[in-house]
N, C-alpha and C. Protein backbone atom coordinates (compact mmCIF):
# COMPACT_ATOMS: atom_id res chain seq x y z
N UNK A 1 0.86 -1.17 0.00
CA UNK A 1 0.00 0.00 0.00
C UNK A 1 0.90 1.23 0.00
N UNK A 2 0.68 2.17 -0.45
CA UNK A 2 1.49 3.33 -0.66
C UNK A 2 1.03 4.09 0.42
N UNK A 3 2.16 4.94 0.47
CA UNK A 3 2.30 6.07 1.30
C UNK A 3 1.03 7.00 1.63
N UNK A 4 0.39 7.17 0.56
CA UNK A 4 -0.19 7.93 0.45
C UNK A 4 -1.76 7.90 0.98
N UNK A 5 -1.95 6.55 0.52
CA UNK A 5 -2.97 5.52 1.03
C UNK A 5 -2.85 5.82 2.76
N UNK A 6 -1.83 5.16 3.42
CA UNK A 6 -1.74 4.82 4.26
C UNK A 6 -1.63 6.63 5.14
N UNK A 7 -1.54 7.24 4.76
CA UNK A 7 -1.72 8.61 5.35
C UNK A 7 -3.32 8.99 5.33
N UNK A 8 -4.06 8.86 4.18
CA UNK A 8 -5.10 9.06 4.71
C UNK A 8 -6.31 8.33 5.81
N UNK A 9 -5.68 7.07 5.95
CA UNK A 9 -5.91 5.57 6.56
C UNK A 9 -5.65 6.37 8.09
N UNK A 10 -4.25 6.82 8.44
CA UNK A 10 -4.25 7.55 9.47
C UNK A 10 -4.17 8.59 10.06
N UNK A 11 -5.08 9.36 8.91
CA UNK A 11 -6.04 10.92 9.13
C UNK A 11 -7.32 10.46 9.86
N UNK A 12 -8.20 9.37 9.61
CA UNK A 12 -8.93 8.90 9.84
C UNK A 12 -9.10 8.60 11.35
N UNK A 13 -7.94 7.73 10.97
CA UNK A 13 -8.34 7.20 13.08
C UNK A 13 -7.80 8.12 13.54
N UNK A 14 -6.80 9.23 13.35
CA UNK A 14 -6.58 10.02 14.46
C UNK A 14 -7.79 11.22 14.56
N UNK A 15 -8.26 11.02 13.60
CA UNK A 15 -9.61 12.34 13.84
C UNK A 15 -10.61 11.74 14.91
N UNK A 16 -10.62 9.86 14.82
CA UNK A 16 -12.00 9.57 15.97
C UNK A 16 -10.81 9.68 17.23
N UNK A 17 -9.79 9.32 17.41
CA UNK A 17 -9.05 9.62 18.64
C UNK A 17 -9.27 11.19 19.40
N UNK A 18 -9.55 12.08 18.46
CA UNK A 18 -10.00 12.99 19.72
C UNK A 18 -11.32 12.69 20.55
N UNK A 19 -12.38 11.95 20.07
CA UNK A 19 -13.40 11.39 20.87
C UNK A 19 -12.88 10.87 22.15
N UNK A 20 -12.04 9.37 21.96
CA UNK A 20 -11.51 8.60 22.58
C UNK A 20 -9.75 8.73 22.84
N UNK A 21 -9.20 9.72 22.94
CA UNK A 21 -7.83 9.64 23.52
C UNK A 21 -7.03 8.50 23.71
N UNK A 22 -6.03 8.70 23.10
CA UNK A 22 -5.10 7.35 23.61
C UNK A 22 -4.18 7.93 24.77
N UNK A 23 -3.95 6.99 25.96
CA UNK A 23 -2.99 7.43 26.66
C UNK A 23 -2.55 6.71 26.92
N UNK A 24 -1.03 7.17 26.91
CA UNK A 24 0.16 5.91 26.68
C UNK A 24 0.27 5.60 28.06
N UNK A 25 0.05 5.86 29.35
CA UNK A 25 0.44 6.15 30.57
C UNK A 25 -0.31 5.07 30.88
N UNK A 26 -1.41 4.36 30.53
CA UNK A 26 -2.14 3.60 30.79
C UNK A 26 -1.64 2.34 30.41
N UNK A 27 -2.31 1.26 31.60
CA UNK A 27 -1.87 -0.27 30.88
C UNK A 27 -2.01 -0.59 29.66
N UNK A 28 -1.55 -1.31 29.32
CA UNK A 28 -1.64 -2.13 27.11
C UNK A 28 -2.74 -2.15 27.26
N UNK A 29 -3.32 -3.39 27.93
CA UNK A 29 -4.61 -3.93 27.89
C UNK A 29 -5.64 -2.49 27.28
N UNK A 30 -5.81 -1.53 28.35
CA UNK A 30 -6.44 -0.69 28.09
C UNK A 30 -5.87 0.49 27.09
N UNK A 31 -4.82 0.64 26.65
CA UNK A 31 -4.29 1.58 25.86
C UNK A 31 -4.85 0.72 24.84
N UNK A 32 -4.69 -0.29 24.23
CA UNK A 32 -4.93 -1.29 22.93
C UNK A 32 -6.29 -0.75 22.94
N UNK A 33 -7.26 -0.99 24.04
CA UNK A 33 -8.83 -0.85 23.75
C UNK A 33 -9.34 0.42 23.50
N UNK A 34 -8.60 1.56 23.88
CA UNK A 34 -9.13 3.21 23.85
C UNK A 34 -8.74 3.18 22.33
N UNK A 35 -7.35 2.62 21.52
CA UNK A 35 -6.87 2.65 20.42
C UNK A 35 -7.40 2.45 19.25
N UNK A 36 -8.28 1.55 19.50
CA UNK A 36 -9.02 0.33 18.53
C UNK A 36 -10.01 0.96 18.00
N UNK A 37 -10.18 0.90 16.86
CA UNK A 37 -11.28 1.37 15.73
C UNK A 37 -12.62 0.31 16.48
N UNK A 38 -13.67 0.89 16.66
CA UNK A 38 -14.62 0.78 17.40
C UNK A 38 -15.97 0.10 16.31
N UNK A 39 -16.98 -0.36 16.60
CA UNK A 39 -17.58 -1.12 15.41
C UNK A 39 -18.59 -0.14 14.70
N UNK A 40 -19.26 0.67 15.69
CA UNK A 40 -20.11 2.52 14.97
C UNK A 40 -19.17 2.91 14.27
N UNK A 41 -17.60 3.17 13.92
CA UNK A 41 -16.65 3.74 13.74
C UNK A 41 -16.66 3.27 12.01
N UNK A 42 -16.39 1.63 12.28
CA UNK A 42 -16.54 0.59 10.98
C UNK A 42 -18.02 1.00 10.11
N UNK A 43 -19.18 0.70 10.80
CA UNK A 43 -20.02 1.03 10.19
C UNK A 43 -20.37 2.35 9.09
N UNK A 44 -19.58 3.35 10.03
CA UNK A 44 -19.94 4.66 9.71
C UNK A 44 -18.98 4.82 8.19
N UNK A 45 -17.65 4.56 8.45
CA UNK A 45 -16.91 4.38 7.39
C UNK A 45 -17.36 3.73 6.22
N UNK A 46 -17.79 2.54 6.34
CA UNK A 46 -18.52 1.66 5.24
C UNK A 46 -19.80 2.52 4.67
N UNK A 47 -20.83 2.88 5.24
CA UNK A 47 -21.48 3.67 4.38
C UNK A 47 -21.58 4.97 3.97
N UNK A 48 -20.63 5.99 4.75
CA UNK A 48 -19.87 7.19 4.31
C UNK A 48 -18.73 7.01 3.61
N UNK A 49 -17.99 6.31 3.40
CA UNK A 49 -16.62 6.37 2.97
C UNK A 49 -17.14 5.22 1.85
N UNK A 50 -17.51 4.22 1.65
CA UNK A 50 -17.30 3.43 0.88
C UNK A 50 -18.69 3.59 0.08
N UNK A 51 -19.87 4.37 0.72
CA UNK A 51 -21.28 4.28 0.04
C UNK A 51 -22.35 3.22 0.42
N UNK A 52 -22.11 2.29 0.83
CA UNK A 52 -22.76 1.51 1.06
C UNK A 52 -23.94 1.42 1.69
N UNK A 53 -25.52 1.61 1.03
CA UNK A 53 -26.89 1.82 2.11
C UNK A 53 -27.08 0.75 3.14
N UNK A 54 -26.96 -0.59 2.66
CA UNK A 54 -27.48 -1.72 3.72
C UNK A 54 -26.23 -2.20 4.69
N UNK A 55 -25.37 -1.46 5.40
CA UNK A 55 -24.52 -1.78 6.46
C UNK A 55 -25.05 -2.73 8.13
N UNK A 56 -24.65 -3.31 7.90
CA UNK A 56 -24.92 -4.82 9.31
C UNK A 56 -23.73 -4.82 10.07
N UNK A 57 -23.96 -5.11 11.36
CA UNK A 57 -23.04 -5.56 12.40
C UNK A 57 -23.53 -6.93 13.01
N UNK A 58 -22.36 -7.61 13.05
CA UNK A 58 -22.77 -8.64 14.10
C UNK A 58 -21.69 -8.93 15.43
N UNK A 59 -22.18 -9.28 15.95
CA UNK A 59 -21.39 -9.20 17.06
C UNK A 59 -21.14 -11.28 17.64
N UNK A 60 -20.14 -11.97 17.12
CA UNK A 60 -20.20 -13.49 16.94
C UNK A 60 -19.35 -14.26 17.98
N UNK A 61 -18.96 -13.29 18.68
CA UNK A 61 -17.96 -13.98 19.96
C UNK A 61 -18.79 -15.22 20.60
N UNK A 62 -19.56 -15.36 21.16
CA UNK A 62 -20.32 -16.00 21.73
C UNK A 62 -21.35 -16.86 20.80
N UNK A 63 -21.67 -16.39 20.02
CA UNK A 63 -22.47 -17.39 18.94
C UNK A 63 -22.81 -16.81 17.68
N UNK A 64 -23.05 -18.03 16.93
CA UNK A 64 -23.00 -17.22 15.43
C UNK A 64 -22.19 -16.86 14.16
N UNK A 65 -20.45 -17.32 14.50
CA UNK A 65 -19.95 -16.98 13.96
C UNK A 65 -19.76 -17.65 12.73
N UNK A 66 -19.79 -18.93 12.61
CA UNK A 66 -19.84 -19.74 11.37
C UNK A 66 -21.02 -18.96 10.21
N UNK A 67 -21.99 -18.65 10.50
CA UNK A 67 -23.24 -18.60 10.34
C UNK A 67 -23.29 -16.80 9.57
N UNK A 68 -22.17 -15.86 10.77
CA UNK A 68 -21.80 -14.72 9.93
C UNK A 68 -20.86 -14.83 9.06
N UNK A 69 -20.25 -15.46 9.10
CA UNK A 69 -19.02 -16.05 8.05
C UNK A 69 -19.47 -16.29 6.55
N UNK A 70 -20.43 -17.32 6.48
CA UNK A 70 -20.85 -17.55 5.60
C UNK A 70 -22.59 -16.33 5.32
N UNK A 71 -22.71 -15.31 5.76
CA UNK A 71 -23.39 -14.23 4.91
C UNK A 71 -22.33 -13.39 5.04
N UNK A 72 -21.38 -13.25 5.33
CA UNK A 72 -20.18 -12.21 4.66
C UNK A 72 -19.94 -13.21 3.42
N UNK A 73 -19.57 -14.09 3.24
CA UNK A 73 -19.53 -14.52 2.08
C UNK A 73 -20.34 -14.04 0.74
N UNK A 74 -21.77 -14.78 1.12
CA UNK A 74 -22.66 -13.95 0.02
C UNK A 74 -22.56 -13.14 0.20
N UNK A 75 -22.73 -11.49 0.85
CA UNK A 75 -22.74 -10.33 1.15
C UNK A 75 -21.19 -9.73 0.08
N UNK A 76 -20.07 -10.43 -0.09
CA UNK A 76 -18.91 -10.55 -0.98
C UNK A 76 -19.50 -10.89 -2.94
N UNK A 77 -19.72 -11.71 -2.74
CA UNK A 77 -20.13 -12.47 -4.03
C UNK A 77 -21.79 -11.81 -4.66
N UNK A 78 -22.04 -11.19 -4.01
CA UNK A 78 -22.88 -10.05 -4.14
C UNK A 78 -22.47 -8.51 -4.54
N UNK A 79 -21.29 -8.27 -4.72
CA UNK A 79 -20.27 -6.96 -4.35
C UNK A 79 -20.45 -6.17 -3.82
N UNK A 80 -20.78 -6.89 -2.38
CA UNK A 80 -20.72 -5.71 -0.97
C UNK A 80 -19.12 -6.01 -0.62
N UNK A 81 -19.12 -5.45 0.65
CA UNK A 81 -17.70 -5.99 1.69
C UNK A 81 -18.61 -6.16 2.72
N UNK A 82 -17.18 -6.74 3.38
CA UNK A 82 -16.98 -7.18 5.09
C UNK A 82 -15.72 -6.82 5.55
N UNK A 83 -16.00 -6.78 6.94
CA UNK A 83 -14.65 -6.19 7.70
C UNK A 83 -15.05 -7.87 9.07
N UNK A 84 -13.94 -8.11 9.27
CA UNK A 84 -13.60 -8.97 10.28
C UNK A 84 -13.19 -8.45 11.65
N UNK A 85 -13.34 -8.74 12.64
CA UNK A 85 -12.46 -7.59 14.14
C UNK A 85 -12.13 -9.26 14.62
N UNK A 86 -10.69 -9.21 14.26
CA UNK A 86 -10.03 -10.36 15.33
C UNK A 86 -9.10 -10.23 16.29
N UNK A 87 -8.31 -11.25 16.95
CA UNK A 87 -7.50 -10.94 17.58
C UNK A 87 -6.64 -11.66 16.86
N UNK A 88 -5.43 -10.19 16.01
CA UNK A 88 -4.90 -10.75 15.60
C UNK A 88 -3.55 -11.90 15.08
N UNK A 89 -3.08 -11.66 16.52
CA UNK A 89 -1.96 -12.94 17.11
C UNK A 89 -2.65 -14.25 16.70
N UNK A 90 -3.38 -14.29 17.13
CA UNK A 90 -4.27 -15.81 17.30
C UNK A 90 -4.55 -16.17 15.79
N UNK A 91 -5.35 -15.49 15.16
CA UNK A 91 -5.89 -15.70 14.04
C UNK A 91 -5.25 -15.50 12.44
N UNK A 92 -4.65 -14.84 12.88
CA UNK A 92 -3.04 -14.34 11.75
C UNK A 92 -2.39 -15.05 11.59
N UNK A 93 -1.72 -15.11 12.92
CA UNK A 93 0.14 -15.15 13.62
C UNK A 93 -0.07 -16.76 13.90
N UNK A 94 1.29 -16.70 14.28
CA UNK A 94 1.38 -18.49 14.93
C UNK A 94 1.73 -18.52 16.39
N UNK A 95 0.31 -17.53 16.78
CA UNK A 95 0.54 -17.36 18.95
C UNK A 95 0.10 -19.08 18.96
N UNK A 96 0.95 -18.98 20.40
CA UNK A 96 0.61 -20.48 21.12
C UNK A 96 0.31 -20.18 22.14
N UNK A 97 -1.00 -20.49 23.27
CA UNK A 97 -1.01 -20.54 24.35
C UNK A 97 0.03 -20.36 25.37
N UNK A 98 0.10 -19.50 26.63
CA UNK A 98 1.03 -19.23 27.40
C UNK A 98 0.51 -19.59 28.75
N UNK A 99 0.71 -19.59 29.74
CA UNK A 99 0.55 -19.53 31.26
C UNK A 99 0.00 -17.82 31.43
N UNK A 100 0.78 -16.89 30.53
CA UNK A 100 0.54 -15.97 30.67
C UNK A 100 -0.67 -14.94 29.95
N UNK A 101 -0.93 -16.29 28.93
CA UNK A 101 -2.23 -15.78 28.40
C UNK A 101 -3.45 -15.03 29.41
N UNK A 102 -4.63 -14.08 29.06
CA UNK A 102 -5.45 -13.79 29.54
C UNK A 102 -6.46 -15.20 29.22
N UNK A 103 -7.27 -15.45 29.88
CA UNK A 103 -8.89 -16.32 29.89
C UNK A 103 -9.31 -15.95 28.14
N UNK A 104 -9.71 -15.06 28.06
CA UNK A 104 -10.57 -14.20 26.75
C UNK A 104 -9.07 -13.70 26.14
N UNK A 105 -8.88 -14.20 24.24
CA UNK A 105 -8.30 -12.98 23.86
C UNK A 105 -9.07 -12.15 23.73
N UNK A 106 -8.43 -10.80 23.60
CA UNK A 106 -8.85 -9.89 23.07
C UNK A 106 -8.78 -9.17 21.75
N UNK A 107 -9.77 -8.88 20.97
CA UNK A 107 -9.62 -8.05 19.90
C UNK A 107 -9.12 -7.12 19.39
N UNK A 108 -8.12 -6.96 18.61
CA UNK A 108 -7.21 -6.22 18.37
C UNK A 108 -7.19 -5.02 16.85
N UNK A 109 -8.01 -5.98 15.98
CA UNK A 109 -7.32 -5.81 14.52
C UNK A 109 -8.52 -6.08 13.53
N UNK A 110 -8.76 -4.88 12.44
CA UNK A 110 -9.93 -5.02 11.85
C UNK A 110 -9.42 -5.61 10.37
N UNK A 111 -9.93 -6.94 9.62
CA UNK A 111 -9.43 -7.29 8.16
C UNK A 111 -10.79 -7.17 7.71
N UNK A 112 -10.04 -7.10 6.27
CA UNK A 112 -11.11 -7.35 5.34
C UNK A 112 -11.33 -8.45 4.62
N UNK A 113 -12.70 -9.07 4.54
CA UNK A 113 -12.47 -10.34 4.23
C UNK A 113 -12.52 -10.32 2.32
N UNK A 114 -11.87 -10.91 1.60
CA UNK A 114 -12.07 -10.72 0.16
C UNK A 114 -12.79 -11.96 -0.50
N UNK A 115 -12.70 -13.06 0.10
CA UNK A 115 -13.88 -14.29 -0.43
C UNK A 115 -13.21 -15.81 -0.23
N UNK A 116 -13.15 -16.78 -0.77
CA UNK A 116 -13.03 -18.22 -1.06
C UNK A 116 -13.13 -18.76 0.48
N UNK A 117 -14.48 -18.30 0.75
CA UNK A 117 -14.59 -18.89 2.21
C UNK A 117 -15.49 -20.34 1.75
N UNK A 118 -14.18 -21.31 2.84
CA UNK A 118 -14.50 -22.65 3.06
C UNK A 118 -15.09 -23.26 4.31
N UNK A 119 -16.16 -23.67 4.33
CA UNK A 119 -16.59 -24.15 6.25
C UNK A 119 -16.64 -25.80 6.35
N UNK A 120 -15.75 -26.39 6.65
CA UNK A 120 -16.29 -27.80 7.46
C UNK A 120 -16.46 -27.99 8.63
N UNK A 121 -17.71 -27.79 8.53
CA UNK A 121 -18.64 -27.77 10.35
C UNK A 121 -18.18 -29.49 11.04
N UNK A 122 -18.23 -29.23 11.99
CA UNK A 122 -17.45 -30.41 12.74
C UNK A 122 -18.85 -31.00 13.75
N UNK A 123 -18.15 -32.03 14.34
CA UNK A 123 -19.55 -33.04 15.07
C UNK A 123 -19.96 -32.05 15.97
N UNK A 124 -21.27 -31.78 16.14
CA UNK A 124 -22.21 -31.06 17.41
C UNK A 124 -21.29 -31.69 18.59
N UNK A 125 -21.06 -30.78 19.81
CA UNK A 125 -20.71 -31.22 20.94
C UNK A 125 -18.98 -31.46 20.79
N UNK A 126 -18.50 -31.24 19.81
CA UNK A 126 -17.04 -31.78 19.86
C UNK A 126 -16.24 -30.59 19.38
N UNK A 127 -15.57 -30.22 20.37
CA UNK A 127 -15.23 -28.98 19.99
C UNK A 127 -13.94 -28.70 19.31
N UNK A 128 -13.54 -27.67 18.41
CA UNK A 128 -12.59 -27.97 17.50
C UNK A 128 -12.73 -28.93 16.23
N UNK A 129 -13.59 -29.31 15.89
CA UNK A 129 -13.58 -30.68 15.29
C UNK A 129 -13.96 -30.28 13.81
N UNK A 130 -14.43 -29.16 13.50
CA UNK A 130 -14.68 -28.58 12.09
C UNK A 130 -13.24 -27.63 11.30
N UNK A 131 -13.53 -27.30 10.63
CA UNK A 131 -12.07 -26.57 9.93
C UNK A 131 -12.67 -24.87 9.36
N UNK A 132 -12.09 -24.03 9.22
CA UNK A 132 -12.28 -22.36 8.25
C UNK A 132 -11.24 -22.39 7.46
N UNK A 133 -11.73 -21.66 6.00
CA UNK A 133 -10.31 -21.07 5.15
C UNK A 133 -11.13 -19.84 4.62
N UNK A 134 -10.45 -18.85 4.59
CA UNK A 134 -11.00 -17.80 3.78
C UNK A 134 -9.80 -16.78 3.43
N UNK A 135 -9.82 -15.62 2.70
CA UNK A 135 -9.21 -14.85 2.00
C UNK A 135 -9.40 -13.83 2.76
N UNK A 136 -8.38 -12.65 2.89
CA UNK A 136 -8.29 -11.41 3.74
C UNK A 136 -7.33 -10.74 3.19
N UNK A 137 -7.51 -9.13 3.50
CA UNK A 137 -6.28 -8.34 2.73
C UNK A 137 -6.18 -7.34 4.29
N UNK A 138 -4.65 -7.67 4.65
CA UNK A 138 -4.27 -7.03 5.75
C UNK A 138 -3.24 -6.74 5.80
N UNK A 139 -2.75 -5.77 6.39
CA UNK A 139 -1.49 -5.23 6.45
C UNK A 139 -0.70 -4.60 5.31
N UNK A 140 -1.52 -4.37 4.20
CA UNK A 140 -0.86 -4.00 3.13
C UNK A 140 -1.06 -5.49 1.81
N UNK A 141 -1.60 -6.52 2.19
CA UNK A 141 -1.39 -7.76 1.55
C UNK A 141 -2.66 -8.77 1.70
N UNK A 142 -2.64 -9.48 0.84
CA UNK A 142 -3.95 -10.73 0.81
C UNK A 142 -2.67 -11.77 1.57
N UNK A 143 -4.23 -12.40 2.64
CA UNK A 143 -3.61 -13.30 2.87
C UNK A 143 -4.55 -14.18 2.92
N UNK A 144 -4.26 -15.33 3.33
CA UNK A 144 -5.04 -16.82 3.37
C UNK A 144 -5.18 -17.63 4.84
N UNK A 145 -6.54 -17.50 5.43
CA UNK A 145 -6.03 -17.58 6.49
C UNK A 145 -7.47 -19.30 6.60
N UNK A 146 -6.26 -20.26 7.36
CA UNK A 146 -6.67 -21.80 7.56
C UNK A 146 -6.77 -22.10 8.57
N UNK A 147 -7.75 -22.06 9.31
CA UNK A 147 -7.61 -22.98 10.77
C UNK A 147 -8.72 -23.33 11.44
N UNK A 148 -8.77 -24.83 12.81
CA UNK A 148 -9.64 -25.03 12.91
C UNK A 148 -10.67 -24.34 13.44
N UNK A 149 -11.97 -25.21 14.07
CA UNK A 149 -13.29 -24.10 14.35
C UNK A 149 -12.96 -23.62 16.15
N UNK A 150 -12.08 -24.44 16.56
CA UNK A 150 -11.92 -23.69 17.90
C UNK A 150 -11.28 -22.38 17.87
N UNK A 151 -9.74 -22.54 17.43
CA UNK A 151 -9.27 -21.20 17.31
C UNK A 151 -10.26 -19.68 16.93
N UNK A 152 -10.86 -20.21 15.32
CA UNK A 152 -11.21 -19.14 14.79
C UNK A 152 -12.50 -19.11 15.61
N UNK A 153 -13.29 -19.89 16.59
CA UNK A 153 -14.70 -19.21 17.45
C UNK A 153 -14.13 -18.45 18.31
N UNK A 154 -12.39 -19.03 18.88
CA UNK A 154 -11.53 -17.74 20.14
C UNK A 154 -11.58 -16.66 19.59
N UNK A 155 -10.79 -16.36 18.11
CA UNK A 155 -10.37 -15.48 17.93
C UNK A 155 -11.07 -14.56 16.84
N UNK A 156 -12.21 -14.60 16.72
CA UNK A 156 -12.95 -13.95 15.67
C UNK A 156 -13.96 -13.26 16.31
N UNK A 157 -14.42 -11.91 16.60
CA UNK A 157 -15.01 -10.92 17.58
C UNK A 157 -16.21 -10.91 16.84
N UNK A 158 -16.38 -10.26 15.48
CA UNK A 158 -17.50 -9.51 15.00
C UNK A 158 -17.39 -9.43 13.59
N UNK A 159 -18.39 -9.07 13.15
CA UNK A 159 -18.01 -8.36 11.32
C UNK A 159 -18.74 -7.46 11.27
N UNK A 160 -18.77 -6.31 10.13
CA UNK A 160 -19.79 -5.31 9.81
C UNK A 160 -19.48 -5.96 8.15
N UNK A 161 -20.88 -6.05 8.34
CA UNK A 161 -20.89 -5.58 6.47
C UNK A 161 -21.83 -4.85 5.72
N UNK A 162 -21.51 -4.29 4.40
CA UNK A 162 -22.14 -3.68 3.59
C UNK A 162 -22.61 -3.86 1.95
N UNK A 163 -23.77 -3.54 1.50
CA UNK A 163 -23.79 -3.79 0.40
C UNK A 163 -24.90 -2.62 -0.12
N UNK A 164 -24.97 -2.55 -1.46
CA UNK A 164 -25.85 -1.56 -1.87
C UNK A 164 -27.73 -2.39 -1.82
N UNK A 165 -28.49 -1.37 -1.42
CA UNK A 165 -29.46 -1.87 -1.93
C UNK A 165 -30.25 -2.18 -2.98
């Protein structure tokens, strides 16, 4: 992504940071969360910035997420978008469990999902036991992201998406 791109990318969040202040003085935990592009924030962008009339949030931590996965899909193959909010160590990266882990990750990092989403739902009651693959452009780059249904139910927060009506 160019320079240029990426300057107006962070004209953006520093304009909602005067709402929400970052202060460095504060723990990570909570500096990361005052930091974080917020999901009204996503929304608002998607149908001001990108146009989009029919904008959705879901919120899939707790349930649902297979289920938003696959209508971001159609919602894609339709030529809307989606935005993903993960945590992105977990769901990216190759984090491994620590002693020092928190209980809950936390959400860190907003992608965009770009399509070839794959779901093999796994046995009711058995957890981990299904698989995800789908396409994302983050950090400047598409990437491909594979893993099973436990990780990605840890580490996958929410989506907003949009499409025209």
């Amino acid at each position: 992504m160019g320079q240029a791109d990426w300057l107006v990318l962070a004209t953006l969040r520093d304009a909602e940071n005067l709402l929400f202040p970052v202060d460095p003085d504060v723990p990570e935990m909570m500096r990361n969360l005052s930091g974080m592009t917020k999901s009204w924030e996503m929304k608002g962008w998607v149908r001001e910035i990108l146009g989009y009339e029919q904008v959705k949030y879901n919120h899939t931590y707790l349930l649902g997420d297979m289920g938003a996965l696959q209508n971001a899909a159609r919602v894609i193959e339709a030529s809307g978008v989606a935005f993903l909010l993960v945590t992105a160590d977990g769901l990216l990266g190759q984090a491994t469990p620590s002693k020092d882990d928190l209980p809950v990750a936390l959400p860190n990092h907003w992608i965009a999902l770009v399509g070839n989403v794959a779901i093999q739902k796994g046995t009711f009651g058995q957890h981990d036991s299904g698989h995800v693959s789908f396409g994302v452009f983050t950090w400047a780059k598409k990437m491909h992201v594979d893993v099973n249904e436990g990780p990605f139910e840890r580490f996958f927060w929410a989506i907003v998406t949009g499409q025209s009506v």
